[in-house]
C-alpha atoms as a PDB file:
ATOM      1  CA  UNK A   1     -35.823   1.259  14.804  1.00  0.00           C
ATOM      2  CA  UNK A   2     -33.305   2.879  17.758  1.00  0.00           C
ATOM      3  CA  UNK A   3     -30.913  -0.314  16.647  1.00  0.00           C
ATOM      4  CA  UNK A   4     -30.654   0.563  12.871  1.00  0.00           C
ATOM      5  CA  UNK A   5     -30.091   4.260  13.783  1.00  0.00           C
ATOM      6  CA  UNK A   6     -27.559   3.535  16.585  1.00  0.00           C
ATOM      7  CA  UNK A   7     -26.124   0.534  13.553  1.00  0.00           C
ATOM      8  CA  UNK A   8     -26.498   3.891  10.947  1.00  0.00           C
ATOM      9  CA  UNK A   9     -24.512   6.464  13.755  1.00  0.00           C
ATOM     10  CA  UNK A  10     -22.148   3.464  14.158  1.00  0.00           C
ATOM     11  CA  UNK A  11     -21.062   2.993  10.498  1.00  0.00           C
ATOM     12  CA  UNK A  12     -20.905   6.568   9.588  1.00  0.00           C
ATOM     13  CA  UNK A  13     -18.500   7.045  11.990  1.00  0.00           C
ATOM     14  CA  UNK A  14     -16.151   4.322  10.985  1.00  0.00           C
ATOM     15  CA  UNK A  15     -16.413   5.898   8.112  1.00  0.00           C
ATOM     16  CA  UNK A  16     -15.289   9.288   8.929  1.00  0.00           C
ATOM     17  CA  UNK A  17     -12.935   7.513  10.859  1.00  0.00           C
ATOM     18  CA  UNK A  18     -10.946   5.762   8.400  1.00  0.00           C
ATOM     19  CA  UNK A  19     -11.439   8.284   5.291  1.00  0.00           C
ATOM     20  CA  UNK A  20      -9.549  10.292   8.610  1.00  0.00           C
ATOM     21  CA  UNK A  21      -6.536   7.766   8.284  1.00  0.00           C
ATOM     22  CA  UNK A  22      -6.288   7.965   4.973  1.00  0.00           C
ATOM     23  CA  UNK A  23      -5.461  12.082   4.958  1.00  0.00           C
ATOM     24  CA  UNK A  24      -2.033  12.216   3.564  1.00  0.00           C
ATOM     25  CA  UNK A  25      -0.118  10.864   0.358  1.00  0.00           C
ATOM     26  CA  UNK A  26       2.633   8.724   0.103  1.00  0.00           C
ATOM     27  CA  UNK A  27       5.195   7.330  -2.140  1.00  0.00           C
ATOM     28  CA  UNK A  28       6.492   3.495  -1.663  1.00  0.00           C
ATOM     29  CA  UNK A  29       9.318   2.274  -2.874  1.00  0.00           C
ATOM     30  CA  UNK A  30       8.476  -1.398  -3.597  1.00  0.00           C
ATOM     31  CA  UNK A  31      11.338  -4.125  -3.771  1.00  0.00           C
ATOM     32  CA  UNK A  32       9.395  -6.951  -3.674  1.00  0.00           C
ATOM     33  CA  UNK A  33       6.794  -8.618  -5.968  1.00  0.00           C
ATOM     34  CA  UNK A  34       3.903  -6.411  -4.490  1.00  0.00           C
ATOM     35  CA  UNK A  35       2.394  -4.901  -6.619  1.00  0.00           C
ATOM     36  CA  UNK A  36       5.515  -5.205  -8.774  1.00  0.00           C
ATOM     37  CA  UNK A  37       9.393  -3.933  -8.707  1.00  0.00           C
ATOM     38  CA  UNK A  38       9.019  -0.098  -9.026  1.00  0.00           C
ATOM     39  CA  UNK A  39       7.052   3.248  -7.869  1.00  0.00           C
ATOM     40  CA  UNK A  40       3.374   3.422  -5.932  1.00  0.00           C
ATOM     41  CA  UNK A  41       1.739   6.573  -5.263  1.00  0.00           C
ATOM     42  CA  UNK A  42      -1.100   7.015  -2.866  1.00  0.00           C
ATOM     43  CA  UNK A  43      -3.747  10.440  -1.841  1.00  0.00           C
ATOM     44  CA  UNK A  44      -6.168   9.123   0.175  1.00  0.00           C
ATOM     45  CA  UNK A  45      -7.925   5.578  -0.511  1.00  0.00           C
ATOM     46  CA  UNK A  46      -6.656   5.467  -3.873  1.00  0.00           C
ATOM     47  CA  UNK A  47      -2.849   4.489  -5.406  1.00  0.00           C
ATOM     48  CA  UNK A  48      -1.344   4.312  -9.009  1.00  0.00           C
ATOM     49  CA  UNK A  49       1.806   1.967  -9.401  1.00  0.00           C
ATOM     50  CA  UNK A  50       4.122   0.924 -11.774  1.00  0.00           C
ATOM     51  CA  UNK A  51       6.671  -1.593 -12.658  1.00  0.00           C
ATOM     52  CA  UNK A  52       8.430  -4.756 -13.279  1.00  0.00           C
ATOM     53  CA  UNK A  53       6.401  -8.012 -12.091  1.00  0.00           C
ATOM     54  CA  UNK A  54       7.689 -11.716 -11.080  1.00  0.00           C
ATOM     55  CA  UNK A  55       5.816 -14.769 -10.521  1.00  0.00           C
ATOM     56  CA  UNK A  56       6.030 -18.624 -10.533  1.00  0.00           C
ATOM     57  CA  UNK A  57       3.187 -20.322 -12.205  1.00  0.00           C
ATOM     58  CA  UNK A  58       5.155 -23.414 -11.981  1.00  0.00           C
ATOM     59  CA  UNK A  59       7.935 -24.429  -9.308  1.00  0.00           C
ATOM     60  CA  UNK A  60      11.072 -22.819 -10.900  1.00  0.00           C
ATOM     61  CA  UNK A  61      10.049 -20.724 -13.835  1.00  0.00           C
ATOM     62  CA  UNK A  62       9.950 -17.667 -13.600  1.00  0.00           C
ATOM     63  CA  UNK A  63       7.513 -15.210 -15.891  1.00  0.00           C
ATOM     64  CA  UNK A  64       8.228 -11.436 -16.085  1.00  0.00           C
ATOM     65  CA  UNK A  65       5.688  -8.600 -16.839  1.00  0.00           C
ATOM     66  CA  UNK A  66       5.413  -4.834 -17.130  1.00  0.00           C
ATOM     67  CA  UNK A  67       2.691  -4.036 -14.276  1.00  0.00           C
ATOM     68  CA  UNK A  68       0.595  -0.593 -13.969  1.00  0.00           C
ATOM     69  CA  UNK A  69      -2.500  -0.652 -11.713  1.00  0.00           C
ATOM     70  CA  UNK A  70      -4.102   1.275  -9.485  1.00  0.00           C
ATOM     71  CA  UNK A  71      -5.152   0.134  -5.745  1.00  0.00           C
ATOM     72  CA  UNK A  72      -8.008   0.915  -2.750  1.00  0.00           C
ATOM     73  CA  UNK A  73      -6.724   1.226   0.650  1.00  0.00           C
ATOM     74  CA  UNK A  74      -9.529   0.669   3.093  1.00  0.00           C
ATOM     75  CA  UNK A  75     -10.017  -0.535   6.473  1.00  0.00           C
ATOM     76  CA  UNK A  76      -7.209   0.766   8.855  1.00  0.00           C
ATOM     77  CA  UNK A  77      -6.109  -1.075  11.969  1.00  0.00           C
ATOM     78  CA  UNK A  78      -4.437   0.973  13.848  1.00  0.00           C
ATOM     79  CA  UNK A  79      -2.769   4.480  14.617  1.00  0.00           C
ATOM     80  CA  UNK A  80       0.246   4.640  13.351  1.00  0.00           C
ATOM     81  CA  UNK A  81       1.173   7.690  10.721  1.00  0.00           C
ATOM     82  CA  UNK A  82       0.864   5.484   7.949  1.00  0.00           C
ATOM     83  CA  UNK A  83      -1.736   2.365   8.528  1.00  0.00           C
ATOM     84  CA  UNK A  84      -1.495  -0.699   8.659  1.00  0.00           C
ATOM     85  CA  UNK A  85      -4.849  -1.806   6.298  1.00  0.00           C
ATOM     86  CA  UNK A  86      -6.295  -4.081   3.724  1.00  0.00           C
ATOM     87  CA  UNK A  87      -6.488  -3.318  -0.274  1.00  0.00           C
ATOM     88  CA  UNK A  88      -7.849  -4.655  -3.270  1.00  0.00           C
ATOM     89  CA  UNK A  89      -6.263  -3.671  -6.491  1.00  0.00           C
ATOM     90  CA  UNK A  90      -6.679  -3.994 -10.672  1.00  0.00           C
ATOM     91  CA  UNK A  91      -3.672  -3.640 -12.980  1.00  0.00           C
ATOM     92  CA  UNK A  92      -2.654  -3.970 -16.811  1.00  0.00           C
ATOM     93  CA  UNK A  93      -0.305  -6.459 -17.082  1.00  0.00           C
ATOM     94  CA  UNK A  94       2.217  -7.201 -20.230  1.00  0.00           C
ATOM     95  CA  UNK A  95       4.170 -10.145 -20.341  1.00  0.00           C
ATOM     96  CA  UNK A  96       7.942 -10.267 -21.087  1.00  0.00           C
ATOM     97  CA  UNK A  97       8.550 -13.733 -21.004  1.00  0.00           C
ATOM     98  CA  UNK A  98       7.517 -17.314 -21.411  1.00  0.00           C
ATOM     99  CA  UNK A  99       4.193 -18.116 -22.331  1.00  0.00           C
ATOM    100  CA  UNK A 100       2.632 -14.475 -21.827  1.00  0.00           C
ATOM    101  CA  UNK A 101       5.884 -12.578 -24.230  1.00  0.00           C
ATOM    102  CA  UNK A 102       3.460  -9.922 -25.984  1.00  0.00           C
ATOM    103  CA  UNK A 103       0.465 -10.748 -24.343  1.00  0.00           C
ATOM    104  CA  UNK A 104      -1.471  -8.017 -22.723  1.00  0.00           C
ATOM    105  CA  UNK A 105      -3.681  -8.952 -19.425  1.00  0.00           C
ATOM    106  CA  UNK A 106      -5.161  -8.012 -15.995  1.00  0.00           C
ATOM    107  CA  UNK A 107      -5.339  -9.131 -12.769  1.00  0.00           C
ATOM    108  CA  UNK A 108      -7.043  -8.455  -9.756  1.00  0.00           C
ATOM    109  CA  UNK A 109      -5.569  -8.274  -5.998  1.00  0.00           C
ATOM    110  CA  UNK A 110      -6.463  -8.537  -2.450  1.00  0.00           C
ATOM    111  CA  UNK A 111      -4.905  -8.756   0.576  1.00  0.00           C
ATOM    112  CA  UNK A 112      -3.321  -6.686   3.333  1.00  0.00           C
ATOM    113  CA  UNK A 113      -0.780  -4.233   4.010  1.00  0.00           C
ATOM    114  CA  UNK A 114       1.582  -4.207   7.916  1.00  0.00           C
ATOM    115  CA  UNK A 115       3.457  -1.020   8.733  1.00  0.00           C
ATOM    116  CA  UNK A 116       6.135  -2.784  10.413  1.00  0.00           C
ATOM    117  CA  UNK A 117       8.314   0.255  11.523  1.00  0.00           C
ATOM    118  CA  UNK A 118       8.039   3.662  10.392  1.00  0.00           C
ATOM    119  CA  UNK A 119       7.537   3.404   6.426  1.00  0.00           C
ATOM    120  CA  UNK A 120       8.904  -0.338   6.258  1.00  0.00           C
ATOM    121  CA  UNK A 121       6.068  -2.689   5.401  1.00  0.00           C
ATOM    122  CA  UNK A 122       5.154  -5.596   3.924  1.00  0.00           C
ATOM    123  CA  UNK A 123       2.155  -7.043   2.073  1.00  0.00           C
ATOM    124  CA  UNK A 124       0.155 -11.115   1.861  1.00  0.00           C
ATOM    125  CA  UNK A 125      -2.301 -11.088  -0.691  1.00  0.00           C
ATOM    126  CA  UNK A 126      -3.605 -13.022  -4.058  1.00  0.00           C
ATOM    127  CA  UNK A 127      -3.407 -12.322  -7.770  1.00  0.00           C
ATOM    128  CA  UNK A 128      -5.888 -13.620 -10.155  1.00  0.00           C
ATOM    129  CA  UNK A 129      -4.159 -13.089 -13.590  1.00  0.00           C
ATOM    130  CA  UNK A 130      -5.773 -13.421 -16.911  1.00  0.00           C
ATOM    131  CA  UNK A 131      -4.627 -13.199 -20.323  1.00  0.00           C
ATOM    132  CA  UNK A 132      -5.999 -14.200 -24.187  1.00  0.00           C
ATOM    133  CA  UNK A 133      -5.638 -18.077 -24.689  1.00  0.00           C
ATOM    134  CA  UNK A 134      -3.917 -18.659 -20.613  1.00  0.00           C
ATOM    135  CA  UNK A 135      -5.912 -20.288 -18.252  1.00  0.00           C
ATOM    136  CA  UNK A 136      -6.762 -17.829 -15.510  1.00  0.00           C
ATOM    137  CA  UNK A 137      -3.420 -18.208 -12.448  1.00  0.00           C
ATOM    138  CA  UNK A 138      -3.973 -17.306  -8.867  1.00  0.00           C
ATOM    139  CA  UNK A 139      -0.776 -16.719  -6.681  1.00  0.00           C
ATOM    140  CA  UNK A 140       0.060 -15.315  -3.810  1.00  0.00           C
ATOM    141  CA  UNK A 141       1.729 -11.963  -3.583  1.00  0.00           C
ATOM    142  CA  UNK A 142       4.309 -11.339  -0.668  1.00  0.00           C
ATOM    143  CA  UNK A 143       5.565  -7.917  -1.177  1.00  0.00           C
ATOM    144  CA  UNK A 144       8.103  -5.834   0.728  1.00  0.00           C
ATOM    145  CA  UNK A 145       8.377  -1.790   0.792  1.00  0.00           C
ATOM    146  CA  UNK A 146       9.018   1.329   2.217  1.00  0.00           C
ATOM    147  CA  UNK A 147       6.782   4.009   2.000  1.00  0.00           C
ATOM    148  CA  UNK A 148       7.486   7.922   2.705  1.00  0.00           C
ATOM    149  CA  UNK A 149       4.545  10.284   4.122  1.00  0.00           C
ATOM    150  CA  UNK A 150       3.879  13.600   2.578  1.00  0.00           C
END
């Protein structure tokens, strides 16, 4: 009993901790791939974005979309005025070219996000994508940004 309230005491501080880290908004500036070529808003855990989206299903072709998503920022590790943490993310996705031109879909993303100096920062994660009559595509999803605190 004194280990799951200790375990309890334990948790709900980590909690309060990182809901703590996660006080301010932001705006990123994203130039690279993650979550896609545009804007990204974040107040607290949560972020809308918006923009242009590459990826290479096969070596060499490229496929563009319009992306819009929003994102959960959890899991801080460490103390700088923006954290460095993990996310996990679900977007609308509408292709441009290729095999998805007109096709709506949605994917779902995971990965984490290092503050590398001041609001530069850059993201490794996954994307599974899925659209009507497309096999479902994971790819990775390096991203590079910079992000301003307000």
């Amino acid at each position: 009993m004194k280990t799951a309230i200790v375990s309890l005491l334990l948790l709900a501080s980590l909690a309060t901790f990182a809901q703590s880290r996660f006080d301010s908004s932001e705006l990123s500036v994203n130039g690279f791939r993650n979550p896609s070529i545009g804007l990204e808003y974040r107040v607290n855990h949560l972020s809308a974005h918006a923009g242009y989206y590459i990826t290479n299903f096969e070596s060499g072709i490229t496929t563009e979309f319009v992306k819009t998503g929003v994102t959960y920022w959890f899991l801080p590790v460490d103390q700088k005025e923006i954290p460095s943490s993990f996310y996990a993310g679900a977007s609308y996705l509408r292709g441009l070219t290729r095999d998805y031109e007109n096709k709506n879909g949605v994917a779902l993303e995971a990965g984490f996000r290092w503050m590398i100096w001041k609001g530069l920062n850059f993201r490794v994660g996954a994307i599974a994508l899925a659209a009507p009559r497309e096999s479902i595509k994971i790819n990775p999803t390096p991203g590079l940004s910079y992000s301003f605190k307000f």
